[in-house]
PDB file of N, CA and C in Angstrom:
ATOM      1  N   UNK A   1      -7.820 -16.576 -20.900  1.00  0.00           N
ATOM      2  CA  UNK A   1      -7.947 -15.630 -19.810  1.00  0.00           C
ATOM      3  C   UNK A   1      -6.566 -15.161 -19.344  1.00  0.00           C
ATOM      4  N   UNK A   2      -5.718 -16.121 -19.483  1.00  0.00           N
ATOM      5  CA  UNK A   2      -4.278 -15.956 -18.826  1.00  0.00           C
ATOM      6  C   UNK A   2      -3.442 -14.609 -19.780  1.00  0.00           C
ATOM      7  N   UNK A   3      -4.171 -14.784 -21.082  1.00  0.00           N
ATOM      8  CA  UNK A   3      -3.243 -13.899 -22.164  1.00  0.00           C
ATOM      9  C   UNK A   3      -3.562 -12.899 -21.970  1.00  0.00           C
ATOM     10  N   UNK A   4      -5.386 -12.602 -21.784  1.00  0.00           N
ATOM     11  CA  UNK A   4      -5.728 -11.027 -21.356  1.00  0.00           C
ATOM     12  C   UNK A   4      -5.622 -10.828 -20.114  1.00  0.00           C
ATOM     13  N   UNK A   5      -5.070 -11.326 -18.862  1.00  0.00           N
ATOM     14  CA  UNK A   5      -4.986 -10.775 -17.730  1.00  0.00           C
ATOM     15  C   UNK A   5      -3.042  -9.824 -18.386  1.00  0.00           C
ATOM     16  N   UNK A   6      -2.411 -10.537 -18.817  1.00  0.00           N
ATOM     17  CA  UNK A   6      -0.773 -10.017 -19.111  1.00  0.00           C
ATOM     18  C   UNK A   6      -1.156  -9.233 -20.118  1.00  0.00           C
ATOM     19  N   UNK A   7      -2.578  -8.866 -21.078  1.00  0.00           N
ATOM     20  CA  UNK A   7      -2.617  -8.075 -22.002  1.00  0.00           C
ATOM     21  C   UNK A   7      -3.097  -6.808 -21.022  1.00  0.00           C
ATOM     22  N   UNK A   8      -3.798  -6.989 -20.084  1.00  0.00           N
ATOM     23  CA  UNK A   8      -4.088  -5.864 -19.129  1.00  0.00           C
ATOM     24  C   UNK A   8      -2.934  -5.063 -18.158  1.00  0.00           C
ATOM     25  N   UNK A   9      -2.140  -5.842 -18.152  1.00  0.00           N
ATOM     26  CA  UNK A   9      -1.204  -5.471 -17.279  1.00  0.00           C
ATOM     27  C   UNK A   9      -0.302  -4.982 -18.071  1.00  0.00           C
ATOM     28  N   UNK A  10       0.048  -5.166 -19.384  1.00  0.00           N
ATOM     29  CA  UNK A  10       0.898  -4.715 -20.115  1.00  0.00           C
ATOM     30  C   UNK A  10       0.437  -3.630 -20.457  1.00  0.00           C
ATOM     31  N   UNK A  11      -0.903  -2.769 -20.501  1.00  0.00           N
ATOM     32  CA  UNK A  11      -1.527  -2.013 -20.864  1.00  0.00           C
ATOM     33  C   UNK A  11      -1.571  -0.886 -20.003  1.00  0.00           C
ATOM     34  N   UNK A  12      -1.256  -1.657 -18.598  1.00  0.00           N
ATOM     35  CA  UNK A  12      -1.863  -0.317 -17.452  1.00  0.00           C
ATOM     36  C   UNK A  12       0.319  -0.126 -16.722  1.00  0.00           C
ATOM     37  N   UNK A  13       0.759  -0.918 -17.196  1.00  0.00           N
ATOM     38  CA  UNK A  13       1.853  -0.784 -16.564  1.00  0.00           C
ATOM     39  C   UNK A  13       2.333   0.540 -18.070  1.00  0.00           C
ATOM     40  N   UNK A  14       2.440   0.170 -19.432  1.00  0.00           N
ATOM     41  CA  UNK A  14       3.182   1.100 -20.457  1.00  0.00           C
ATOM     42  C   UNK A  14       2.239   2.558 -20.170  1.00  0.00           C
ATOM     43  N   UNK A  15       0.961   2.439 -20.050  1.00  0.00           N
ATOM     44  CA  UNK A  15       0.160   3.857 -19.650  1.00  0.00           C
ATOM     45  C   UNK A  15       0.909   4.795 -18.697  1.00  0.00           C
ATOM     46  N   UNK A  16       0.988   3.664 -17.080  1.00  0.00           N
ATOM     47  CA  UNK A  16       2.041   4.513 -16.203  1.00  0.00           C
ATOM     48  C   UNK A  16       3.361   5.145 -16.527  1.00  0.00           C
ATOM     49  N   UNK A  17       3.995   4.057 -17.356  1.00  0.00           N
ATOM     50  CA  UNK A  17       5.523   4.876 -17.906  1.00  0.00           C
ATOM     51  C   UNK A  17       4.942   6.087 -18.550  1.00  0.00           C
ATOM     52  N   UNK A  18       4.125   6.097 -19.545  1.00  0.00           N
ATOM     53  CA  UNK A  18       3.881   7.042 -20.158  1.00  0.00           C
ATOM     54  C   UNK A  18       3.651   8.130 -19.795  1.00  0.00           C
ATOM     55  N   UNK A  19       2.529   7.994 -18.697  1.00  0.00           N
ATOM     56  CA  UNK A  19       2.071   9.375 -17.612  1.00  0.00           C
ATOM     57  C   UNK A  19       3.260  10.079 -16.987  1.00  0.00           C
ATOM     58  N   UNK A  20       4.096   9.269 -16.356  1.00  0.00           N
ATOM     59  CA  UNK A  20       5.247   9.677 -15.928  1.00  0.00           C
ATOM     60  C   UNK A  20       6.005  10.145 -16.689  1.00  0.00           C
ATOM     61  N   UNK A  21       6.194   9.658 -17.832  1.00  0.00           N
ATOM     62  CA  UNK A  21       7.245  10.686 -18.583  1.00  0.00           C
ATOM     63  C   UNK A  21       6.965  11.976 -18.939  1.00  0.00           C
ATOM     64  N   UNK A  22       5.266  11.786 -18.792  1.00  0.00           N
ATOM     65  CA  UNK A  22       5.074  13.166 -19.366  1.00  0.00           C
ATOM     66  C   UNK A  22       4.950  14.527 -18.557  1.00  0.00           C
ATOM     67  N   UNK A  23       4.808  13.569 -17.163  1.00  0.00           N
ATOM     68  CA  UNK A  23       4.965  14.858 -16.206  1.00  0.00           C
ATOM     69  C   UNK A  23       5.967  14.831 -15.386  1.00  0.00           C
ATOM     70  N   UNK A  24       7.087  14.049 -16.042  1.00  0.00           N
ATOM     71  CA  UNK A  24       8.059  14.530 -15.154  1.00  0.00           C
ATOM     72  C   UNK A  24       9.530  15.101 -16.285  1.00  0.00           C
ATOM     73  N   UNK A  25       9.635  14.354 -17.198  1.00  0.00           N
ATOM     74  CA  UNK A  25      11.454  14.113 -18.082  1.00  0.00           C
ATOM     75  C   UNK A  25      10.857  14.656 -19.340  1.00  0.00           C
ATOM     76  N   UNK A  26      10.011  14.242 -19.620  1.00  0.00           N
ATOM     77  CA  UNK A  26       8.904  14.060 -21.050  1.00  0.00           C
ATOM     78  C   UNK A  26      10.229  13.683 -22.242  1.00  0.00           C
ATOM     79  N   UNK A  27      10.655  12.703 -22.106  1.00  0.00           N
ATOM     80  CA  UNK A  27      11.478  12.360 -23.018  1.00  0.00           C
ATOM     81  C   UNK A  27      11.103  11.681 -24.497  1.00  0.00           C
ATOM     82  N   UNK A  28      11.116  12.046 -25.797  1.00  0.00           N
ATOM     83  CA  UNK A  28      10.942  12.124 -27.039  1.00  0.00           C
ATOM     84  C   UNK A  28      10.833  10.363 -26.905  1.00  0.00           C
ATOM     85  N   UNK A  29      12.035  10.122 -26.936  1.00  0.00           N
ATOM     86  CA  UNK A  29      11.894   8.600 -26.846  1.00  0.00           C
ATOM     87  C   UNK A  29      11.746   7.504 -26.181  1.00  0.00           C
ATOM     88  N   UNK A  30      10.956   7.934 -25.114  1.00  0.00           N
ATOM     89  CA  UNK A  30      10.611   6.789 -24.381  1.00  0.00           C
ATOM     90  C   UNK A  30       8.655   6.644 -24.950  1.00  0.00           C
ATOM     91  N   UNK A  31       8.453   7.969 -25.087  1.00  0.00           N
ATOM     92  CA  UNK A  31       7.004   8.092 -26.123  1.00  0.00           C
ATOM     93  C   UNK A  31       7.132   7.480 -27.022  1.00  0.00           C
ATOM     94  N   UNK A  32       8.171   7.751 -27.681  1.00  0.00           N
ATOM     95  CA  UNK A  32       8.170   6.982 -28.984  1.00  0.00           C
ATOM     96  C   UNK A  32       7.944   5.490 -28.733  1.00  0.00           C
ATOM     97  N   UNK A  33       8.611   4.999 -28.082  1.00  0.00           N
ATOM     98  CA  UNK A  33       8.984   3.653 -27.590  1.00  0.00           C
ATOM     99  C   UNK A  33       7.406   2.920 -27.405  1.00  0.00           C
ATOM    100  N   UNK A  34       7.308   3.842 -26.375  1.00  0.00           N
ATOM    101  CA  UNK A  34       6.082   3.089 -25.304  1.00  0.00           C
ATOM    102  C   UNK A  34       4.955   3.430 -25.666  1.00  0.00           C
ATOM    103  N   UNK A  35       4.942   3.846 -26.578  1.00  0.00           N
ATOM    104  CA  UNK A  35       3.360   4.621 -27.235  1.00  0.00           C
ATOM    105  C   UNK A  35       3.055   3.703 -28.066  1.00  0.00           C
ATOM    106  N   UNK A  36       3.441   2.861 -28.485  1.00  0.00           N
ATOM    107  CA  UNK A  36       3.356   1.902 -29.637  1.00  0.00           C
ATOM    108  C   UNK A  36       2.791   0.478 -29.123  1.00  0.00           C
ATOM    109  N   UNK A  37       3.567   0.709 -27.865  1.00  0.00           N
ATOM    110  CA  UNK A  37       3.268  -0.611 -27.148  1.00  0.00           C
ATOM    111  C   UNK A  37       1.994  -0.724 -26.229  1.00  0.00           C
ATOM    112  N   UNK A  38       2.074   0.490 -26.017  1.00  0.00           N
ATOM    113  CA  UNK A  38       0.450   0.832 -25.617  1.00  0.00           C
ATOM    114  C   UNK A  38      -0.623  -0.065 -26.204  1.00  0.00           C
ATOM    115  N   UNK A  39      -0.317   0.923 -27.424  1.00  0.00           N
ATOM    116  CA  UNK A  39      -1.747   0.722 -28.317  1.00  0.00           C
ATOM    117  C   UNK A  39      -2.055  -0.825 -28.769  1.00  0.00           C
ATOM    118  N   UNK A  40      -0.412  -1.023 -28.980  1.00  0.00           N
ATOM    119  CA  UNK A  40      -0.687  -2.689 -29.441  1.00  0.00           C
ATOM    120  C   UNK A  40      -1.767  -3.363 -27.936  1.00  0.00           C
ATOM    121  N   UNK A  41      -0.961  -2.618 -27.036  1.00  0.00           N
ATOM    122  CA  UNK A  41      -1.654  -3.794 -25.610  1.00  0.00           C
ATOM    123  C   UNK A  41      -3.143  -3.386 -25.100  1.00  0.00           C
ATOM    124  N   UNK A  42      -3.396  -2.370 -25.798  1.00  0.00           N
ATOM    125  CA  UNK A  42      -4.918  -2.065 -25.742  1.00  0.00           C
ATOM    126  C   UNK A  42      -5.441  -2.926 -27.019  1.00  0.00           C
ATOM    127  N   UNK A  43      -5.165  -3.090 -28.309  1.00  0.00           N
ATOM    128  CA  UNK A  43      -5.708  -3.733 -29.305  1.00  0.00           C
ATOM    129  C   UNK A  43      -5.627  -5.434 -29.155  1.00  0.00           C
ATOM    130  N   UNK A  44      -4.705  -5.828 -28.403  1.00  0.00           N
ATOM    131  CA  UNK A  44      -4.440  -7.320 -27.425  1.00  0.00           C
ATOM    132  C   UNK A  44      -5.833  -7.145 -26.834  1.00  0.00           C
ATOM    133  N   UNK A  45      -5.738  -6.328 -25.446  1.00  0.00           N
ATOM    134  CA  UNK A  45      -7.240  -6.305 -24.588  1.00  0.00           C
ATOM    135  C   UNK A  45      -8.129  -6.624 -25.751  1.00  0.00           C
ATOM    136  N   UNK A  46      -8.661  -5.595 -26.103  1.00  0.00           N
ATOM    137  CA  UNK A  46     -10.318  -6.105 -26.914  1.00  0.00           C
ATOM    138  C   UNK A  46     -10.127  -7.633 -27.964  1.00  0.00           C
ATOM    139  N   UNK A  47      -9.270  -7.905 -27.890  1.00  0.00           N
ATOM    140  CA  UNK A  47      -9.222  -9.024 -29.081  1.00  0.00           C
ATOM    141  C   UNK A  47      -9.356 -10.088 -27.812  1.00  0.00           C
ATOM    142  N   UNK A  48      -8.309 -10.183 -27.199  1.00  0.00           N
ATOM    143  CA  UNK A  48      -8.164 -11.881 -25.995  1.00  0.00           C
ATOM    144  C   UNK A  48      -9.651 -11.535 -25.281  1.00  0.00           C
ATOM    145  N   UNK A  49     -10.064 -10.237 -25.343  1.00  0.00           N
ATOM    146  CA  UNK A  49     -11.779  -9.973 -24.612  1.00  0.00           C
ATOM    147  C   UNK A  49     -12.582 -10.786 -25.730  1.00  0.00           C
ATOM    148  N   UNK A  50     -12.805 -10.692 -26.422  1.00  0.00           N
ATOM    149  CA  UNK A  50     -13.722 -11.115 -27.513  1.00  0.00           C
ATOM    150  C   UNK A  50     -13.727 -12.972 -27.504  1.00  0.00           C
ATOM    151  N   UNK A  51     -12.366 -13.117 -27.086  1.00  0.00           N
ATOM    152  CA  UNK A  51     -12.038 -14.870 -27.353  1.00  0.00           C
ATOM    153  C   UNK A  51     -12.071 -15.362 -26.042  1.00  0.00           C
ATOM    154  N   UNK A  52     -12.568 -14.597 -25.061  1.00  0.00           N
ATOM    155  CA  UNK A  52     -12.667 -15.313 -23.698  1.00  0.00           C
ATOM    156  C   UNK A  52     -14.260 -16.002 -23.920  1.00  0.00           C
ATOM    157  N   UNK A  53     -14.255 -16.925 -23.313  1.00  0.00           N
ATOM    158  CA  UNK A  53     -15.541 -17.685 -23.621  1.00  0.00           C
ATOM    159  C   UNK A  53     -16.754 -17.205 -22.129  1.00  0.00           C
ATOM    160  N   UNK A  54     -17.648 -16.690 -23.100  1.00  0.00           N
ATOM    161  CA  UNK A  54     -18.389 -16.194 -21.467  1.00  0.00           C
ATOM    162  C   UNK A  54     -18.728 -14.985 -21.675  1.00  0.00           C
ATOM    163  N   UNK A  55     -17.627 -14.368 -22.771  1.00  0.00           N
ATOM    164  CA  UNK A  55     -17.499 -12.450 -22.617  1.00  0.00           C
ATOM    165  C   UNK A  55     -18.532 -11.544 -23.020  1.00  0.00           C
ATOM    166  N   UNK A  56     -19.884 -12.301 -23.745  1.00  0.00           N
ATOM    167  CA  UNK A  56     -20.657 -11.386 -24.635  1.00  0.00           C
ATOM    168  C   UNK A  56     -21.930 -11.654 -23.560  1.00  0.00           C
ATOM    169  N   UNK A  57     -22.315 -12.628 -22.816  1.00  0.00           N
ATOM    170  CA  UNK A  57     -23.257 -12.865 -22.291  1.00  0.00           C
ATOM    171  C   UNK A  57     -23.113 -12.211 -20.899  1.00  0.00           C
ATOM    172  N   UNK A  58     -21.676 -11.700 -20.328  1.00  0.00           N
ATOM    173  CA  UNK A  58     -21.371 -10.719 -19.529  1.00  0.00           C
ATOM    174  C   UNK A  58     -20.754  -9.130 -19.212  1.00  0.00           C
ATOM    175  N   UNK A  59     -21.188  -8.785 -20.917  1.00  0.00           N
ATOM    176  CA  UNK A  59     -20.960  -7.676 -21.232  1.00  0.00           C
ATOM    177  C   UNK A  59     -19.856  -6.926 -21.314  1.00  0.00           C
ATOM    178  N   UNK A  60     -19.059  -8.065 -21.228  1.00  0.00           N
ATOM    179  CA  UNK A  60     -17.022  -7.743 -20.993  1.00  0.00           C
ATOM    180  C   UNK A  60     -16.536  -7.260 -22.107  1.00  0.00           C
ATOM    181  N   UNK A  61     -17.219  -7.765 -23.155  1.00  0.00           N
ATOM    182  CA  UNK A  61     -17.012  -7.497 -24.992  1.00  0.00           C
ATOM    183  C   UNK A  61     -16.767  -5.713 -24.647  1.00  0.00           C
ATOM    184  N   UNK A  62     -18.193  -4.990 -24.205  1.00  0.00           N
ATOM    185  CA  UNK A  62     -18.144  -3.186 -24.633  1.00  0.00           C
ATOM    186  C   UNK A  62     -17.083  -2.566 -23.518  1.00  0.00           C
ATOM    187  N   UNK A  63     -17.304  -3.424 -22.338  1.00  0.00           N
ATOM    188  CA  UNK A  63     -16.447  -2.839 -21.252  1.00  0.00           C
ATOM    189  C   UNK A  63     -15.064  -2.775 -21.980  1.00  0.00           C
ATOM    190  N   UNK A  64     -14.150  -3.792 -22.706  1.00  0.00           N
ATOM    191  CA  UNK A  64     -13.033  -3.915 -23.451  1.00  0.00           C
ATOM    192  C   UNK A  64     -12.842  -2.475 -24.332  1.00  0.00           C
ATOM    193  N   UNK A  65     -13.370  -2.164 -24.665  1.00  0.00           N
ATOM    194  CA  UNK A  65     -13.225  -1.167 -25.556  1.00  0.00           C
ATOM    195  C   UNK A  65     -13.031   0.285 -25.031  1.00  0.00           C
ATOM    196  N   UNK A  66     -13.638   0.388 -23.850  1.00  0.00           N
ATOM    197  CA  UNK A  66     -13.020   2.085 -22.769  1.00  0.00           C
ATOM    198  C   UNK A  66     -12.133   2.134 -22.824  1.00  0.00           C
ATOM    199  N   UNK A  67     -11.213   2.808 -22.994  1.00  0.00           N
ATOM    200  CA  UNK A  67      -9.409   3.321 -22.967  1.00  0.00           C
ATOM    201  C   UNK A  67      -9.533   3.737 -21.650  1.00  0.00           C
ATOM    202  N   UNK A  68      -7.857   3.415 -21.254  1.00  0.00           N
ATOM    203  CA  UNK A  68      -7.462   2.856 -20.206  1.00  0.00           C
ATOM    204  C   UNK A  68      -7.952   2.511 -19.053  1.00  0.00           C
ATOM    205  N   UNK A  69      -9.490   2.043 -18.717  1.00  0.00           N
ATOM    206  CA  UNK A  69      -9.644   1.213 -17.480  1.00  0.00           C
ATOM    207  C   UNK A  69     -10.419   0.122 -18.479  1.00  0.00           C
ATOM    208  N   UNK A  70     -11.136  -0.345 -19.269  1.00  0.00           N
ATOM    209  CA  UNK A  70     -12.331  -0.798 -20.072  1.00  0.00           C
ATOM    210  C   UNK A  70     -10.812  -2.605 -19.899  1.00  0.00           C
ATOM    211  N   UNK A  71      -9.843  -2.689 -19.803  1.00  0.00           N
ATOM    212  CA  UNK A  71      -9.385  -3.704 -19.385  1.00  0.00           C
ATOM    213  C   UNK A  71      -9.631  -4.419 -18.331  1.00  0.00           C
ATOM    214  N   UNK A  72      -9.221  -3.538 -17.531  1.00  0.00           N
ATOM    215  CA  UNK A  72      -9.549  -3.539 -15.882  1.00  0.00           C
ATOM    216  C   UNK A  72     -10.679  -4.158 -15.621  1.00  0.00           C
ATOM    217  N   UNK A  73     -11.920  -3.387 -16.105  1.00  0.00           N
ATOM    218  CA  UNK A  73     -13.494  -3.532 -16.081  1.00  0.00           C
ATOM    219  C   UNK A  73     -13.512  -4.949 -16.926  1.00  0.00           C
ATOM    220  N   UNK A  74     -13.118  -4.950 -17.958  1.00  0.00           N
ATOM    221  CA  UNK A  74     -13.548  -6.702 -18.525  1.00  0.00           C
ATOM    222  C   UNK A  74     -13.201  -8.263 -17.919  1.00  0.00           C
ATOM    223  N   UNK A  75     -12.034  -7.963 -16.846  1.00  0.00           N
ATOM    224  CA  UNK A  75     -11.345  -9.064 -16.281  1.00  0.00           C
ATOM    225  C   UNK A  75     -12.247  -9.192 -14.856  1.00  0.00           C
ATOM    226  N   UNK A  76     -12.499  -8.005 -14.434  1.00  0.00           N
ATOM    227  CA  UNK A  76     -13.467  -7.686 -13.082  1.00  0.00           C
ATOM    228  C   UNK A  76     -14.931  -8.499 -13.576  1.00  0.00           C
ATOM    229  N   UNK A  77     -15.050  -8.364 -14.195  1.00  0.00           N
ATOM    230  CA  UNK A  77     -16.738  -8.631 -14.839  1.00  0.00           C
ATOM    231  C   UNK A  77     -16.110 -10.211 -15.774  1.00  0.00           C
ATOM    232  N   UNK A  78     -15.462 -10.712 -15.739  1.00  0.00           N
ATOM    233  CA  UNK A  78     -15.316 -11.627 -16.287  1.00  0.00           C
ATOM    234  C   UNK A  78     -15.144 -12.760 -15.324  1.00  0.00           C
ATOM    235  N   UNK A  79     -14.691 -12.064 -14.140  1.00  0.00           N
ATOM    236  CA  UNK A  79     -14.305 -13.094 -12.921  1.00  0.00           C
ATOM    237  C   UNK A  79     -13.395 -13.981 -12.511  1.00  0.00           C
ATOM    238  N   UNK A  80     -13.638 -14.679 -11.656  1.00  0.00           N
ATOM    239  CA  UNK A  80     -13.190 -16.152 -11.311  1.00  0.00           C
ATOM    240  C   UNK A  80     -13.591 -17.179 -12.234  1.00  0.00           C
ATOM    241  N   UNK A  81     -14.887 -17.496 -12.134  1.00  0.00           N
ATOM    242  CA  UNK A  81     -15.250 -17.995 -13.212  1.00  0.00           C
ATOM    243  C   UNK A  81     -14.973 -18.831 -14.587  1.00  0.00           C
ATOM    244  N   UNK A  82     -14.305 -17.899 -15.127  1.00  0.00           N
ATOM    245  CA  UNK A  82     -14.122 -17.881 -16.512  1.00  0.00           C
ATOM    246  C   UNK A  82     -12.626 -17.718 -16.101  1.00  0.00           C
ATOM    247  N   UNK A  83     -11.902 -17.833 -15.549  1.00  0.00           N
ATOM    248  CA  UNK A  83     -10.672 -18.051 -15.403  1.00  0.00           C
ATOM    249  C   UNK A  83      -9.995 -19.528 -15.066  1.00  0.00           C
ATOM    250  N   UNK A  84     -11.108 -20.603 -15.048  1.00  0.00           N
ATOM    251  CA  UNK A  84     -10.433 -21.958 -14.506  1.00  0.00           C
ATOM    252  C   UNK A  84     -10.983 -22.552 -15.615  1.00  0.00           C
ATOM    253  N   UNK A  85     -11.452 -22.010 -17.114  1.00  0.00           N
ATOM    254  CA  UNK A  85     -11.952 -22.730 -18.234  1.00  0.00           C
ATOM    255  C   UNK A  85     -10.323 -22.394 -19.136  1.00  0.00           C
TER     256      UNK A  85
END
C-alpha cells in the first residue's frame, strides 16, 4: 500500500509539472523529461493496484486504470483498511 500511495503521488505531482509547463514556458525538455516519468508512474499505479491485497473484491483493480484520477480513486476505495496489512 505504502508503494502505491508514492506511486500516486508521483503520478499526480509529474502530471502538475506537466500541465504547467504547458501553459505557461512549454519547454521541449522538461516534456521530454517528465513525460516519461509520468507514464512509468501511471504503469506503477495499476501494477502496486493489482498487488494490494483486497483490490479486486473492492473494485480498485478498474478504478486503477482511469488516467489521471483512477489513482486517486483506487487508494480512496482501498482505504484505511488495507493500509495496516
Amino acid at each position: 500500500m505504502r508503494a502505491l500511495r508514492i506511486a500516486v503521488a508521483v503520478e499526480t505531482l509529474s502530471l502538475a509539472v506537466l500541465l504547467v509547463n504547458l501553459f505557461t514556458v512549454h519547454v521541449e525538455g522538461v516534456a521530454s523529461l517528465v513525460g516519461p516519468l509520468h507514464g512509468g508512474a501511471y504503469l506503477a499505479v495499476v501494477a502496486c493496484t493489482v498487488l494490494v491485497p483486497g483490490s479486486a473484491s473492492t473494485g480498485a483493480r478498474w478504478l486503477a486504470w482511469i488516467p489521471v484520477i483512477g489513482g486517486l480513486l483506487a487508494v480512496r476505495r482501498l482505504g484505511p483498511a488495507t493500509s495496516r496489512s
